[in-house]
N, C-alpha and C. Protein backbone atom coordinates (compact mmCIF):
# COMPACT_ATOMS: atom_id res chain seq x y z
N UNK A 1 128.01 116.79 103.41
CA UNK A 1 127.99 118.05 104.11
C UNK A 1 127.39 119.11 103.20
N UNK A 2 126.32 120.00 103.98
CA UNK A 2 126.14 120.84 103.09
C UNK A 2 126.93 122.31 102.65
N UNK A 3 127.40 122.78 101.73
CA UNK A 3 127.50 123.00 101.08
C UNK A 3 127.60 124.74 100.53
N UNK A 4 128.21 125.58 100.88
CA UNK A 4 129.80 125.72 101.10
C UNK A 4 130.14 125.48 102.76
N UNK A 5 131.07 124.96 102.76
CA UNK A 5 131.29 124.87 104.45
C UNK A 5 133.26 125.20 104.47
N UNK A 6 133.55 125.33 105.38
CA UNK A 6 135.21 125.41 105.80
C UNK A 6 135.66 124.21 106.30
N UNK A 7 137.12 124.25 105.60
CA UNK A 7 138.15 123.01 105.80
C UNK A 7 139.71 123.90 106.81
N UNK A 8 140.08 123.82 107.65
CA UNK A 8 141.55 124.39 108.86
C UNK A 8 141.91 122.77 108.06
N UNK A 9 142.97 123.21 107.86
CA UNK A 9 144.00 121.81 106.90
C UNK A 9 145.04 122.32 108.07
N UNK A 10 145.53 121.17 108.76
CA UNK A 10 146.75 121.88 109.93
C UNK A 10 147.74 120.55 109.23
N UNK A 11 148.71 121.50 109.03
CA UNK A 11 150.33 120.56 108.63
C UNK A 11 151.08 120.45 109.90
N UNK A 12 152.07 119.53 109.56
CA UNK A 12 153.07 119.63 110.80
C UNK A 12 154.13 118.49 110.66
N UNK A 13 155.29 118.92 111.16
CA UNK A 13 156.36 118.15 111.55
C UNK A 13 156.23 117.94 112.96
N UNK A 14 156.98 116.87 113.58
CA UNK A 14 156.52 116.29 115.02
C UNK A 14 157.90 116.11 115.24
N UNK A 15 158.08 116.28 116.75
CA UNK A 15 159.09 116.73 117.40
C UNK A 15 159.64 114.44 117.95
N UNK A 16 160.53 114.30 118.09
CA UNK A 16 160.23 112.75 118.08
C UNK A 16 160.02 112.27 119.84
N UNK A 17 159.94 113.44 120.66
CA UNK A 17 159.20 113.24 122.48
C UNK A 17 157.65 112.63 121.95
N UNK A 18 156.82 111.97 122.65
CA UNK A 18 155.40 111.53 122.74
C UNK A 18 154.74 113.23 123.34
N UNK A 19 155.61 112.88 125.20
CA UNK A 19 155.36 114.06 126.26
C UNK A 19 153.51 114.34 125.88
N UNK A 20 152.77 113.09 125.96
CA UNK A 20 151.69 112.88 126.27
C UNK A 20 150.83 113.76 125.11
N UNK A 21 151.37 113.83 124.20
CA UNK A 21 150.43 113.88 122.48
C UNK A 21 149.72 113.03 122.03
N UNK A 22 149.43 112.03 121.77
CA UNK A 22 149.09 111.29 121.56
C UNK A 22 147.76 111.42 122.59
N UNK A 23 148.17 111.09 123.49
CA UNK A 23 146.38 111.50 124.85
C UNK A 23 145.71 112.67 124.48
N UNK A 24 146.76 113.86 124.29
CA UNK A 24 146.11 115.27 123.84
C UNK A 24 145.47 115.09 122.76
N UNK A 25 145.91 114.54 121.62
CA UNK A 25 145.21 114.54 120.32
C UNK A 25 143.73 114.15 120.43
N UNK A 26 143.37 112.61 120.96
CA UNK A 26 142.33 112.27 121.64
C UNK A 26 141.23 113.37 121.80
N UNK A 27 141.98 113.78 122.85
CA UNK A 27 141.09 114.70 124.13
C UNK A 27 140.64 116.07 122.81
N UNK A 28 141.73 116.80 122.56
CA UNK A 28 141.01 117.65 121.22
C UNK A 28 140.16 117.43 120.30
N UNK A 29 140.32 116.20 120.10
CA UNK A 29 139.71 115.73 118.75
C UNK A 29 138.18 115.66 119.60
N UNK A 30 137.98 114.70 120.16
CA UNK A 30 136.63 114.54 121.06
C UNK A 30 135.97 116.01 121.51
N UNK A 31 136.43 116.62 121.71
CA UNK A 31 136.17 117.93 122.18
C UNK A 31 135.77 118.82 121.14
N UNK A 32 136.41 118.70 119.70
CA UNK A 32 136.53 119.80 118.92
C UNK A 32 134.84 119.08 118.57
N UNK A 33 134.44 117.93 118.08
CA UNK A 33 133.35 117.35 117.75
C UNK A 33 132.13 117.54 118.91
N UNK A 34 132.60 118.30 119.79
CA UNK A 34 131.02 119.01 120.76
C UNK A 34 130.92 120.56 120.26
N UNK A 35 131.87 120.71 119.60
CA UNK A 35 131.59 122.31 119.17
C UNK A 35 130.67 122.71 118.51
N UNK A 36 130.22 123.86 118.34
CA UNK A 36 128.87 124.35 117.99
C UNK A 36 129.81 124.75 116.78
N UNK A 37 129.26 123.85 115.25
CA UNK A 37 129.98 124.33 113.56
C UNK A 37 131.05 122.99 113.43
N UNK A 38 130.83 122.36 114.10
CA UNK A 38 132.15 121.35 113.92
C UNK A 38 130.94 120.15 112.88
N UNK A 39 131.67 119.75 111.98
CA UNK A 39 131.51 118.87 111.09
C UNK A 39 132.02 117.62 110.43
N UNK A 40 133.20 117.65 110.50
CA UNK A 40 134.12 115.96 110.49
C UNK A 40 135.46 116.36 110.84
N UNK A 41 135.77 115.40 110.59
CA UNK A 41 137.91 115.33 111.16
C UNK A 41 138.29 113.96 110.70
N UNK A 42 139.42 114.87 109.59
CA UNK A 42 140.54 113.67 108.69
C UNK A 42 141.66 113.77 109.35
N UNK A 43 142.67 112.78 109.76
CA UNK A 43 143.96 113.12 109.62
C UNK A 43 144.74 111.81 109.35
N UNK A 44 146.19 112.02 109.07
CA UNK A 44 146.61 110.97 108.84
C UNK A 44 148.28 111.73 109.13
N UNK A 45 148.90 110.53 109.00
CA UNK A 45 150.62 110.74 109.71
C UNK A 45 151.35 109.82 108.92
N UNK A 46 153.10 110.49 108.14
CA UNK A 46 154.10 109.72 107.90
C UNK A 46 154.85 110.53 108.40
N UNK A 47 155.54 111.18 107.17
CA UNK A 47 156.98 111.90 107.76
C UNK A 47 156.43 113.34 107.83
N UNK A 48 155.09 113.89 107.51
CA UNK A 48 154.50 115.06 108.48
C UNK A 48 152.62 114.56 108.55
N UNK A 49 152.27 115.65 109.35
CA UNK A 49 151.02 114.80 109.96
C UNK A 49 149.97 115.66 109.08
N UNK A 50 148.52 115.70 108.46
CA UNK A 50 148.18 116.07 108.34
C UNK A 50 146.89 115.96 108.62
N UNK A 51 146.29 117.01 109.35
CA UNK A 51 144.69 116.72 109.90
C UNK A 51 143.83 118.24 109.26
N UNK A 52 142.83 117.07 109.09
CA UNK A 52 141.50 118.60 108.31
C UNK A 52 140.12 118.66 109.33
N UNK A 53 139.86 119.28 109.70
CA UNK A 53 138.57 119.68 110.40
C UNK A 53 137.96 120.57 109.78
N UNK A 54 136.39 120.28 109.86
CA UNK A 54 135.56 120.95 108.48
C UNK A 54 134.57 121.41 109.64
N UNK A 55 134.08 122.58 108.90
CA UNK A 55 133.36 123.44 110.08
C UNK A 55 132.27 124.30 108.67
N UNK A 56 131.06 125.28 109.51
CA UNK A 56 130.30 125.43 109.15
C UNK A 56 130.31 126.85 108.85
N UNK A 57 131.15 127.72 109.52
CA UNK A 57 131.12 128.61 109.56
C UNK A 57 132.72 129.16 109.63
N UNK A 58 133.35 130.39 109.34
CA UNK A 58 134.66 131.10 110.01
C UNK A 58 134.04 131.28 111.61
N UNK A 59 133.28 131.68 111.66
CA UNK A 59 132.73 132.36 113.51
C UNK A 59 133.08 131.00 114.02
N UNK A 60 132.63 129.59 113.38
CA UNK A 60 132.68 128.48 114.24
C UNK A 60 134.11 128.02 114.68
N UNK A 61 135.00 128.52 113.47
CA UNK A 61 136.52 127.97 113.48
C UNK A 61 137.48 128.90 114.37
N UNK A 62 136.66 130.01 114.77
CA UNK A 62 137.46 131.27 115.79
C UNK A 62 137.22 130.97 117.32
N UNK A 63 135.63 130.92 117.33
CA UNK A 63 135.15 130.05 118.56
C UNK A 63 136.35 128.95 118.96
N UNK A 64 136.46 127.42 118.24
CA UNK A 64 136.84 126.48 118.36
C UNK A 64 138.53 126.80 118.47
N UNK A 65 139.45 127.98 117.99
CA UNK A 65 141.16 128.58 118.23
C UNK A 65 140.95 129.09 118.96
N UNK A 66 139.67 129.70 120.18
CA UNK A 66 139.80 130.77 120.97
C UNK A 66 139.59 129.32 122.60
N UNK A 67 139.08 128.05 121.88
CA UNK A 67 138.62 127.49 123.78
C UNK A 67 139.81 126.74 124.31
N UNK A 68 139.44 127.12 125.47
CA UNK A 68 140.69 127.49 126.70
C UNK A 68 141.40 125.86 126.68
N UNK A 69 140.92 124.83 126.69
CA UNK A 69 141.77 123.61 126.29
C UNK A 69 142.38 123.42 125.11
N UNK A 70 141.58 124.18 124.08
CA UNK A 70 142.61 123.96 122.54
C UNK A 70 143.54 124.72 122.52
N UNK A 71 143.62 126.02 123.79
CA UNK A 71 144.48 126.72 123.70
C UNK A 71 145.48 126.43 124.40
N UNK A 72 145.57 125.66 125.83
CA UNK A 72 146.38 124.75 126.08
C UNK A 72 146.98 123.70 125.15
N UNK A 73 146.40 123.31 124.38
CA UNK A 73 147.14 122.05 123.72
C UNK A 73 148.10 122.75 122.37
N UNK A 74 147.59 123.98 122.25
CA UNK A 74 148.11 125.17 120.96
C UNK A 74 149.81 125.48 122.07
N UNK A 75 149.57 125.98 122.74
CA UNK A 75 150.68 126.06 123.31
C UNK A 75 151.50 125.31 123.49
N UNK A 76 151.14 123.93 123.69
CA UNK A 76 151.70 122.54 124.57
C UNK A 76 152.55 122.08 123.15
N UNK A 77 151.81 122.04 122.04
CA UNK A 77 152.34 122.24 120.55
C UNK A 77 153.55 123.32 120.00
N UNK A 78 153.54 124.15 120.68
CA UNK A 78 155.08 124.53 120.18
C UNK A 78 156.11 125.00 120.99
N UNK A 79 155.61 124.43 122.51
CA UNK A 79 156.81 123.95 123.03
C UNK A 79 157.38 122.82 122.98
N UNK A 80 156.62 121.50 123.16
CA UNK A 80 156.95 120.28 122.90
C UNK A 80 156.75 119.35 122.09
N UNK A 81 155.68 119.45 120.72
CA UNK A 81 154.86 118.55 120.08
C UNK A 81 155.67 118.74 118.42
N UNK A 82 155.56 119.63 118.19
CA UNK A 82 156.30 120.19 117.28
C UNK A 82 157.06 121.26 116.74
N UNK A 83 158.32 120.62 115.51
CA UNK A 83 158.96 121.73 115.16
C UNK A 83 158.68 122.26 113.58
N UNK A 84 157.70 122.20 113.36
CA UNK A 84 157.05 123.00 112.40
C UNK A 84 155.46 122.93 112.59
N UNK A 85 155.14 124.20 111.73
CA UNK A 85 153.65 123.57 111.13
C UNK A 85 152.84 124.95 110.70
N UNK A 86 151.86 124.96 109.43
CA UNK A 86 151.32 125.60 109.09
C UNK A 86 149.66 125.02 109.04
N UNK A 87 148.80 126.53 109.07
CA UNK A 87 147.10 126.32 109.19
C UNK A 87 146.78 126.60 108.11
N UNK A 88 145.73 125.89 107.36
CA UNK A 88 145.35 126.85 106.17
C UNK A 88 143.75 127.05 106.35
N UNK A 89 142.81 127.76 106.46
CA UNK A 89 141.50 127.91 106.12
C UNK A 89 140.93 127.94 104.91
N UNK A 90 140.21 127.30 104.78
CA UNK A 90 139.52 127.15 103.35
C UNK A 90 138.21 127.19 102.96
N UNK A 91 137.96 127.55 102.00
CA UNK A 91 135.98 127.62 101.65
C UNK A 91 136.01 126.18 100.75
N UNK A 92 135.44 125.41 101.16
CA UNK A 92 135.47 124.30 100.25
C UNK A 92 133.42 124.55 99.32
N UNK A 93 133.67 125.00 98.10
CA UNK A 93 132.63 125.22 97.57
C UNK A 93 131.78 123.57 96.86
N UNK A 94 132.48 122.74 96.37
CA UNK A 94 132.74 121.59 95.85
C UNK A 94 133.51 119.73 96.36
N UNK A 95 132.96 119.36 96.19
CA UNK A 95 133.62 118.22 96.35
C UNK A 95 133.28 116.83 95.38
N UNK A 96 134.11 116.00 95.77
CA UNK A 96 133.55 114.61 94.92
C UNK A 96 134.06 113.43 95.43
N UNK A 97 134.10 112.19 95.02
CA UNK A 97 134.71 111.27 95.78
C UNK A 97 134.38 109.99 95.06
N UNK A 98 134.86 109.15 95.22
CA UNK A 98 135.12 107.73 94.77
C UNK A 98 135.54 106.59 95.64
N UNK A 99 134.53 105.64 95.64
CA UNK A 99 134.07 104.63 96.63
C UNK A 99 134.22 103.13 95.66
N UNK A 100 134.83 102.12 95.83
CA UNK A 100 134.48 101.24 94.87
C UNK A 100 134.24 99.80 96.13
C-alpha cells in the first residue's frame, strides 16, 4: 500500500446472542471494499475481536461511518452485538513484515 495511508483498528467484546452478526459482518465487510479509499481488512477473534480496515484518506473513513447500511449495522452493534468496544484511527507512516 502506498504510503502514508489510515488504519480504524475497531476493538470489541461480543455480546454471546449471534442475532444475525455473523451475516452482518459479511455484508459490511463486502460493502466497505466498494468504497471509494477502502484498501484491505484484517480481523481476527478470541476473547475480544479485533478488525483493521486501511483506507486512503480521513475523508474516505468519514464517507465509509456516515453510509446508511454501516450505519445500520453501527447501531445493530450496540444494541445487540456488543458490550464493549473502542475505534482507533491511525496514520500508519511505515510498515514491515515477515514472510518465511
Amino acid at each position: 500500500m502506498k504510503k502514508p495511508y489510515y488504519a480504524v483498528i475497531f476493538t470489541n467484546t461480543r455480546t454471546e446472542e449471534d442475532n444475525g452478526y455473523s451475516d452482518m459482518a459479511q455484508k459490511i465487510e463486502d460493502l466497505a471494499r466498494q468504497q471509494k479509499g477502502f484498501l484491505d481488512f484484517e480481523t481476527a477473534r478470541e476473547k475480544i475481536g479485533i478488525s483493521v480496515s486501511y483506507w486512503e484518506t480521513l475523508q474516505d473513513i468519514a464517507n465509509w461511518k456516515a453510509n446508511t447500511d454501516h450505519l445500520l449495522a453501527q447501531q445493530k452493534g450496540v444494541s445487540d452485538w456488543y458490550q464493549w468496544y473502542k475505534v482507533r484511527i491511525c496514520l500508519v507512516e511505515r510498515e514491515y513484515e515477515f514472510l518465511k
